[in-house]
N, C-alpha and C. Protein backbone atom coordinates (compact mmCIF):
# COMPACT_ATOMS: atom_id res chain seq x y z
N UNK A 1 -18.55 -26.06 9.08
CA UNK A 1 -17.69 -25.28 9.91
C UNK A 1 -17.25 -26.06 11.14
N UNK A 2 -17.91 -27.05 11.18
CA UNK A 2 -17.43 -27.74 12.44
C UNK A 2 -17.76 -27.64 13.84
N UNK A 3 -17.37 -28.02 15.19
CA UNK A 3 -18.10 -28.02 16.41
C UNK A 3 -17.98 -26.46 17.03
N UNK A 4 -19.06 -25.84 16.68
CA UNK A 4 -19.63 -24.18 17.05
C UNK A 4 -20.32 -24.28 18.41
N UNK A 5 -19.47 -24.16 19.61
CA UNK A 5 -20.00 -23.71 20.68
C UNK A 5 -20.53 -22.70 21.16
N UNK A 6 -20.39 -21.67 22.29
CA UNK A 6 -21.15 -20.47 23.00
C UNK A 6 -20.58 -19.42 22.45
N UNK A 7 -19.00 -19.42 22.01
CA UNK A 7 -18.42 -18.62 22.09
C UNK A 7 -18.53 -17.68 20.54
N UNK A 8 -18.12 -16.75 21.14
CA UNK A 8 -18.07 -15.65 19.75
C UNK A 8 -16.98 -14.59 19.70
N UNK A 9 -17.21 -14.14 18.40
CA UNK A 9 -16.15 -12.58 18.08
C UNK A 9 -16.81 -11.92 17.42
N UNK A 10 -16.79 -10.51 18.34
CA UNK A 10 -17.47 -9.64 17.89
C UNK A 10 -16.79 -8.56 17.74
N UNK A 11 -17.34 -7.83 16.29
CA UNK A 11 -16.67 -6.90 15.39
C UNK A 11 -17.24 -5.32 16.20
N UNK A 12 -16.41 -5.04 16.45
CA UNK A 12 -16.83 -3.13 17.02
C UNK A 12 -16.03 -2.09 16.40
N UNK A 13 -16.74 -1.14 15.93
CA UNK A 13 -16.45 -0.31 15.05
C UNK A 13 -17.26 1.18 15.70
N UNK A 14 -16.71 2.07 14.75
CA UNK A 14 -17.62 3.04 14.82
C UNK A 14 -18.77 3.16 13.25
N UNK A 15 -19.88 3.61 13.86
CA UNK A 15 -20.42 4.00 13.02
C UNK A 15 -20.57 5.24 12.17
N UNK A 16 -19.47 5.59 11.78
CA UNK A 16 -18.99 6.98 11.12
C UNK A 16 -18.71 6.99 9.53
N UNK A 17 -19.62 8.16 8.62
CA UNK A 17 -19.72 7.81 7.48
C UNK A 17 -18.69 7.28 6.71
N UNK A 18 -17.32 7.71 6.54
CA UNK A 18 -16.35 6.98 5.89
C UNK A 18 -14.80 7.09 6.87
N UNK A 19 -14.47 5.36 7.05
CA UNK A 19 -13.41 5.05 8.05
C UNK A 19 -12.59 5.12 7.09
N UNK A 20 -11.66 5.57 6.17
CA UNK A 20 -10.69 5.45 5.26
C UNK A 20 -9.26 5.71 6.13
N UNK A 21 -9.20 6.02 7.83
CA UNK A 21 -8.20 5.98 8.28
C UNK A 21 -7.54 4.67 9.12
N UNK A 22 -8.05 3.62 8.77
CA UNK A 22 -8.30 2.31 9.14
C UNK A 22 -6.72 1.86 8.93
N UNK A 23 -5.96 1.05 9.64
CA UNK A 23 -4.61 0.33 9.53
C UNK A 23 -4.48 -1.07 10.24
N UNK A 24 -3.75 -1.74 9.34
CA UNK A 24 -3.56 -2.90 9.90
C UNK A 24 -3.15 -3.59 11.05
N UNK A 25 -4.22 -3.94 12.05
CA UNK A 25 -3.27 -4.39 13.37
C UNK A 25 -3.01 -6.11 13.47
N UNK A 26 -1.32 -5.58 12.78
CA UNK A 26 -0.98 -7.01 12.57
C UNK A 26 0.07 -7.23 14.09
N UNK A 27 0.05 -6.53 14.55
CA UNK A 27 1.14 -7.24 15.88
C UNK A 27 0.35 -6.73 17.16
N UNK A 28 0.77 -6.69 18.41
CA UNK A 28 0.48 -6.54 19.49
C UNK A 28 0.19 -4.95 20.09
N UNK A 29 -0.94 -4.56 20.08
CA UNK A 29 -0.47 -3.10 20.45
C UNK A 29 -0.14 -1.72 19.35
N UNK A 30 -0.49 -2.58 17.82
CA UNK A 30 -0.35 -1.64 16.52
C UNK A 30 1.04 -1.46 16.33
N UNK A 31 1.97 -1.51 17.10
CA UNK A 31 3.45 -1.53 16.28
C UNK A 31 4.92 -2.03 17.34
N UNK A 32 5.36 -2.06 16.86
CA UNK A 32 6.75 -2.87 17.69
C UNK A 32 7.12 -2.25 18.98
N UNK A 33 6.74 -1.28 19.08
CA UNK A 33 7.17 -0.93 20.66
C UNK A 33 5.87 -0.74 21.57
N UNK A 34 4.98 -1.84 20.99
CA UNK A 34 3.93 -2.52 21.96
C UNK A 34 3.31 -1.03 22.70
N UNK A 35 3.11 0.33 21.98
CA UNK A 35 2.63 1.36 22.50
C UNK A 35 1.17 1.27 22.75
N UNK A 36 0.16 0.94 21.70
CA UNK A 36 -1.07 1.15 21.77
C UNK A 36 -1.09 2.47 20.40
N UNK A 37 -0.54 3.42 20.69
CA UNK A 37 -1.14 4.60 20.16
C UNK A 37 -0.97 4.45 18.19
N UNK A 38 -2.00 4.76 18.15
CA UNK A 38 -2.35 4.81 16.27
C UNK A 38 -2.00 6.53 15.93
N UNK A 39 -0.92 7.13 16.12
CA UNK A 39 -0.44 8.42 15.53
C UNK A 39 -1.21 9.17 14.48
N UNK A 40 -1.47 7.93 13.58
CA UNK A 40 -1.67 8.49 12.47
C UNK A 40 -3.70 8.38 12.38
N UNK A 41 -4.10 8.22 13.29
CA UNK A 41 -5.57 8.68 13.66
C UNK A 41 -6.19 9.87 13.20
N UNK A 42 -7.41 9.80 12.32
CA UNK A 42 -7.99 11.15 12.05
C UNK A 42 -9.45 11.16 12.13
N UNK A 43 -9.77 10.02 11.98
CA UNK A 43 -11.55 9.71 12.10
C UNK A 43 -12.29 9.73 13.51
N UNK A 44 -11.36 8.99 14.80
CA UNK A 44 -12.23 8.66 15.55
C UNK A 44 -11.80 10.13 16.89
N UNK A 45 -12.37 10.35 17.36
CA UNK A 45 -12.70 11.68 18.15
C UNK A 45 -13.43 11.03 19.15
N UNK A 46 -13.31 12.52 20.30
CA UNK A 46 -14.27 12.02 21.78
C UNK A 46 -15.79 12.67 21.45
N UNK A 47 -15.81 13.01 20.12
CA UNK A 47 -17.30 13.68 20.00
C UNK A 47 -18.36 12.51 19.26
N UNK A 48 -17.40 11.22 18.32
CA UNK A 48 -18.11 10.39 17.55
C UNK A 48 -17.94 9.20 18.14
N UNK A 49 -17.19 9.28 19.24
CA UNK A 49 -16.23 7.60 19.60
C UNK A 49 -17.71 8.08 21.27
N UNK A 50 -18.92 7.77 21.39
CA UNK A 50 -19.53 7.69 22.31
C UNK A 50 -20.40 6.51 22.63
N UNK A 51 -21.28 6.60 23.44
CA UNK A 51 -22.48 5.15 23.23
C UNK A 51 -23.71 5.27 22.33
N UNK A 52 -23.47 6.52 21.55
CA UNK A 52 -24.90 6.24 20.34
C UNK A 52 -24.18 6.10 19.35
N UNK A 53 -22.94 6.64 19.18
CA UNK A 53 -21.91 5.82 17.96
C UNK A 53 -21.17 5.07 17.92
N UNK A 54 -20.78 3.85 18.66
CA UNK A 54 -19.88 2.91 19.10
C UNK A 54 -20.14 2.07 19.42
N UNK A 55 -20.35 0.65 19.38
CA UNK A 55 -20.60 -0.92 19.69
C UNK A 55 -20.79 -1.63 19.00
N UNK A 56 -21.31 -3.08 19.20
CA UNK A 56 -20.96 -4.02 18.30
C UNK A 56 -22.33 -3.95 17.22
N UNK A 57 -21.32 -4.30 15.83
CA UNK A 57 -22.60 -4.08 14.95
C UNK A 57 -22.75 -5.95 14.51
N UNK A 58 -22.09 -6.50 14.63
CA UNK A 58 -22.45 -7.84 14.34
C UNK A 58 -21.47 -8.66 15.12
N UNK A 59 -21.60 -10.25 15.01
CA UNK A 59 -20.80 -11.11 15.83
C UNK A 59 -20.69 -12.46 15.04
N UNK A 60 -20.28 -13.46 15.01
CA UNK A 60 -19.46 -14.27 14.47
C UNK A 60 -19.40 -15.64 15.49
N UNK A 61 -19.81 -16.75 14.83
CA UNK A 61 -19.71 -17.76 16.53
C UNK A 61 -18.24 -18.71 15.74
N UNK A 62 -17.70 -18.95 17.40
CA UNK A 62 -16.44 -19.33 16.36
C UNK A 62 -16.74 -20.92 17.84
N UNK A 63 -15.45 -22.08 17.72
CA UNK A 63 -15.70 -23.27 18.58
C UNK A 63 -14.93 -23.38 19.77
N UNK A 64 -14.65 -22.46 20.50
CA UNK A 64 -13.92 -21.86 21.92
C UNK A 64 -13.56 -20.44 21.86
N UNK A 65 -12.98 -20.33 23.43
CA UNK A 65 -12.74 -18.90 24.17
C UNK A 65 -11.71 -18.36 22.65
N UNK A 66 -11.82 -16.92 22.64
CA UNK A 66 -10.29 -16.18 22.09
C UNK A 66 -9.74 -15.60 23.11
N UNK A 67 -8.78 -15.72 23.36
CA UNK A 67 -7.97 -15.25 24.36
C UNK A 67 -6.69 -14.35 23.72
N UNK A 68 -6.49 -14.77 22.38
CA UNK A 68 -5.46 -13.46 21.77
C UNK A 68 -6.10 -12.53 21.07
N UNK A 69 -5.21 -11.54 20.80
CA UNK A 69 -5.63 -10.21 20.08
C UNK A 69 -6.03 -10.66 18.84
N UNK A 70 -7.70 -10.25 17.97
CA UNK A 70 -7.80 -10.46 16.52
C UNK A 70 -6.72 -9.59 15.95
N UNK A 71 -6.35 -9.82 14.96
CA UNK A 71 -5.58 -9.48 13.70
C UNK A 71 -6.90 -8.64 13.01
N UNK A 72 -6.49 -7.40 12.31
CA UNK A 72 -7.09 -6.71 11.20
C UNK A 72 -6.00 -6.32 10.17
N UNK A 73 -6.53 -6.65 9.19
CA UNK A 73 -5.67 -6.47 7.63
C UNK A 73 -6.57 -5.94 6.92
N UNK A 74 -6.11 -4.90 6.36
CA UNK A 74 -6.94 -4.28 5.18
C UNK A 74 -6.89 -5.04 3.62
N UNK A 75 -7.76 -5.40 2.56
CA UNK A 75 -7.76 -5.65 1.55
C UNK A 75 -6.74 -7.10 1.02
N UNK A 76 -7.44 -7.70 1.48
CA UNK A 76 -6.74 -8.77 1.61
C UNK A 76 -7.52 -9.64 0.70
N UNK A 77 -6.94 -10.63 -0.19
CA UNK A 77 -7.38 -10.94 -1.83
C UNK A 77 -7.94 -12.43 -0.84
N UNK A 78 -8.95 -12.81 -0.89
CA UNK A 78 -8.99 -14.27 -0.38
C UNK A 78 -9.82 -14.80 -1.48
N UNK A 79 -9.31 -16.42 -2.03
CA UNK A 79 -9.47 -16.84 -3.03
C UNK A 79 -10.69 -17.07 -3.22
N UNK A 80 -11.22 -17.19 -4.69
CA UNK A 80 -12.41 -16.89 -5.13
C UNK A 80 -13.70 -16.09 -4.37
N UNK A 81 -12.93 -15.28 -3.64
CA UNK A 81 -14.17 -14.47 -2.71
C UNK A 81 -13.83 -13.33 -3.18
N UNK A 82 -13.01 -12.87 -3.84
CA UNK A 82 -12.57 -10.85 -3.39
C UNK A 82 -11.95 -10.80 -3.16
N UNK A 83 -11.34 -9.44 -2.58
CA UNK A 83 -10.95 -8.38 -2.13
C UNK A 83 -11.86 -7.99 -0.62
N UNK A 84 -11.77 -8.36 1.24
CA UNK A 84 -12.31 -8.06 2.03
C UNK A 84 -10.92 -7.61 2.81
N UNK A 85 -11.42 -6.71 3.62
CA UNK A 85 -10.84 -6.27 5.14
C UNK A 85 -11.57 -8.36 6.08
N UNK A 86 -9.99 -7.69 6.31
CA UNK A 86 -10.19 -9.23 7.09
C UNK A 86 -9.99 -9.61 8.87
N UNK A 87 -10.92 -9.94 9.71
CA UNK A 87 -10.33 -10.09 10.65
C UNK A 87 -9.91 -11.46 11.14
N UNK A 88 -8.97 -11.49 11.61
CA UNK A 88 -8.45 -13.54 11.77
C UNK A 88 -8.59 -13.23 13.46
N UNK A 89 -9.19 -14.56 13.88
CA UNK A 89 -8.98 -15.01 15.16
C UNK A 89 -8.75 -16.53 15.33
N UNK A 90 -7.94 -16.98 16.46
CA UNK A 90 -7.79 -17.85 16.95
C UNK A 90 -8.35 -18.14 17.80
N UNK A 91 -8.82 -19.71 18.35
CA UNK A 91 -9.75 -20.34 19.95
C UNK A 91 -8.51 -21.06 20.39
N UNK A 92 -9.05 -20.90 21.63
CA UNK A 92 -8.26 -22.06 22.14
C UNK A 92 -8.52 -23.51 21.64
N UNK A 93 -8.97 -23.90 20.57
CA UNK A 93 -9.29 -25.19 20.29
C UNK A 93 -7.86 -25.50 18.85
N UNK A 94 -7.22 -24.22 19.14
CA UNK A 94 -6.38 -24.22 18.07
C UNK A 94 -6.62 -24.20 16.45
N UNK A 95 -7.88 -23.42 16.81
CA UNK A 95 -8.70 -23.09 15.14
C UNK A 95 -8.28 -21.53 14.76
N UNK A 96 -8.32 -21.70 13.19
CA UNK A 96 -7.92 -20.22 13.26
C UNK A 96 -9.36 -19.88 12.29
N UNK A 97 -10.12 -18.51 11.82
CA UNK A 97 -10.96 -17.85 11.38
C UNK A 97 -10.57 -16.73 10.47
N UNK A 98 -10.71 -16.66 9.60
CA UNK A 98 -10.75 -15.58 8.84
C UNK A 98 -12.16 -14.85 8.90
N UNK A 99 -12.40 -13.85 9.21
CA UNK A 99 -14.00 -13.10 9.09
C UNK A 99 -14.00 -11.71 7.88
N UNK A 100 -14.89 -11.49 7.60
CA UNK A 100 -15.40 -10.43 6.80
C UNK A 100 -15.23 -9.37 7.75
N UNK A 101 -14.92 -8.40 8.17
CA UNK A 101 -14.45 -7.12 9.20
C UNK A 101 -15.42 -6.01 8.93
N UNK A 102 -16.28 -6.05 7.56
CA UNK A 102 -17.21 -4.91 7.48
C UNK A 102 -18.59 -5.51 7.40
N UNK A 103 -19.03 -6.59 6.72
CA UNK A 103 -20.14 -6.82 7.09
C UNK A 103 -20.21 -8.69 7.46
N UNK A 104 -21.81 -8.86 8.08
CA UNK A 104 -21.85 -10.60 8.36
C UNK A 104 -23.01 -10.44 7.52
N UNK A 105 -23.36 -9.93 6.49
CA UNK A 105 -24.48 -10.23 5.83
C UNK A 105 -24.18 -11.35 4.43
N UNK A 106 -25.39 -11.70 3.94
CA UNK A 106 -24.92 -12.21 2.64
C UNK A 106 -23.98 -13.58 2.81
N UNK A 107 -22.76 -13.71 2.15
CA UNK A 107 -21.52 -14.38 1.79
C UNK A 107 -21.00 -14.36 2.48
N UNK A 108 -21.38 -13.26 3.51
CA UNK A 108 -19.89 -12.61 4.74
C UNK A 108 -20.66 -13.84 5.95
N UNK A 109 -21.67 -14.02 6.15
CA UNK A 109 -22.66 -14.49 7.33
C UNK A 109 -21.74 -16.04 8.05
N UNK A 110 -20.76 -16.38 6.86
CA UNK A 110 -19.70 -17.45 7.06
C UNK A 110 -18.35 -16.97 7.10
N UNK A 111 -17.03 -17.70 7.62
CA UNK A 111 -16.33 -17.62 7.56
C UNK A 111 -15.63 -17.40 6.55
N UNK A 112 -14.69 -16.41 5.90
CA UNK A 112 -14.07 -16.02 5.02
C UNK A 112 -13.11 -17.63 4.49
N UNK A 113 -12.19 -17.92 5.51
CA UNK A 113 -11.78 -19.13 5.78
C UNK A 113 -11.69 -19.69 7.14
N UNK A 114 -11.18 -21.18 7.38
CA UNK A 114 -11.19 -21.27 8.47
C UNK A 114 -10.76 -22.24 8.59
N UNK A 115 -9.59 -22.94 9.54
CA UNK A 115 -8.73 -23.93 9.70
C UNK A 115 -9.17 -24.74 10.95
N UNK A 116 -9.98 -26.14 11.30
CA UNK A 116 -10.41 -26.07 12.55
C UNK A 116 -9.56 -27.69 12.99
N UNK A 117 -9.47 -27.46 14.24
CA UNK A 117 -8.56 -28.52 14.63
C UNK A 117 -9.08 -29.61 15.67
């Protein structure tokens, strides 16, 4: 994987029995007019979204700061691995990461892919 410094990305989720309302945040802000708001939200609530159901369940060491927004894509075919929810980040070292988005166990405990510069 190459020169792995301090830095990391860490995956936060809720811990709620099934997220099936999950969408891809492929641009800035979830959609072109840079709003923030996910409309189409049905899982996460102010009764489950608290501090005994919410924080990081695993982390990821990548080789500098991230300073942009991760990318999440749902079901994304990556070769000879599957079918994973994927999260990509970039470092400032101009590396990019592909991660496993649901678990770091197993196969996932590495980078899905990873381009390092």
């Amino acid at each position: 994987m190459g020169r792995l410094g301090s830095a990391s990305v860490a995956l936060l989720f809720v811990t709620c029995g099934s997220c099936f309302g999950q969408l891809a945040v492929s641009t800035y802000h979830n959609d072109n007019w840079r709003s923030g708001a996910n409309l189409a939200e049905t899982q996460l609530t102010t009764s489950n979204v608290n501090v005994n159901t919410f924080g990081m369940l695993f982390n990821y060491p990548v080789d500098a700061a991230i300073y942009a927004q991760p990318l999440y894509v749902q079901a994304v075919n990556i070769s000879g691995k599957g079918i994973h929810n994927v999260v990509y980040v970039a470092t400032m070292n101009d590396s990019v990461y592909a991660f496993d988005a649901d678990s770091s166990a197993g196969l996932n405990a590495s980078p899905l892919a990873c381009e390092l510069h």
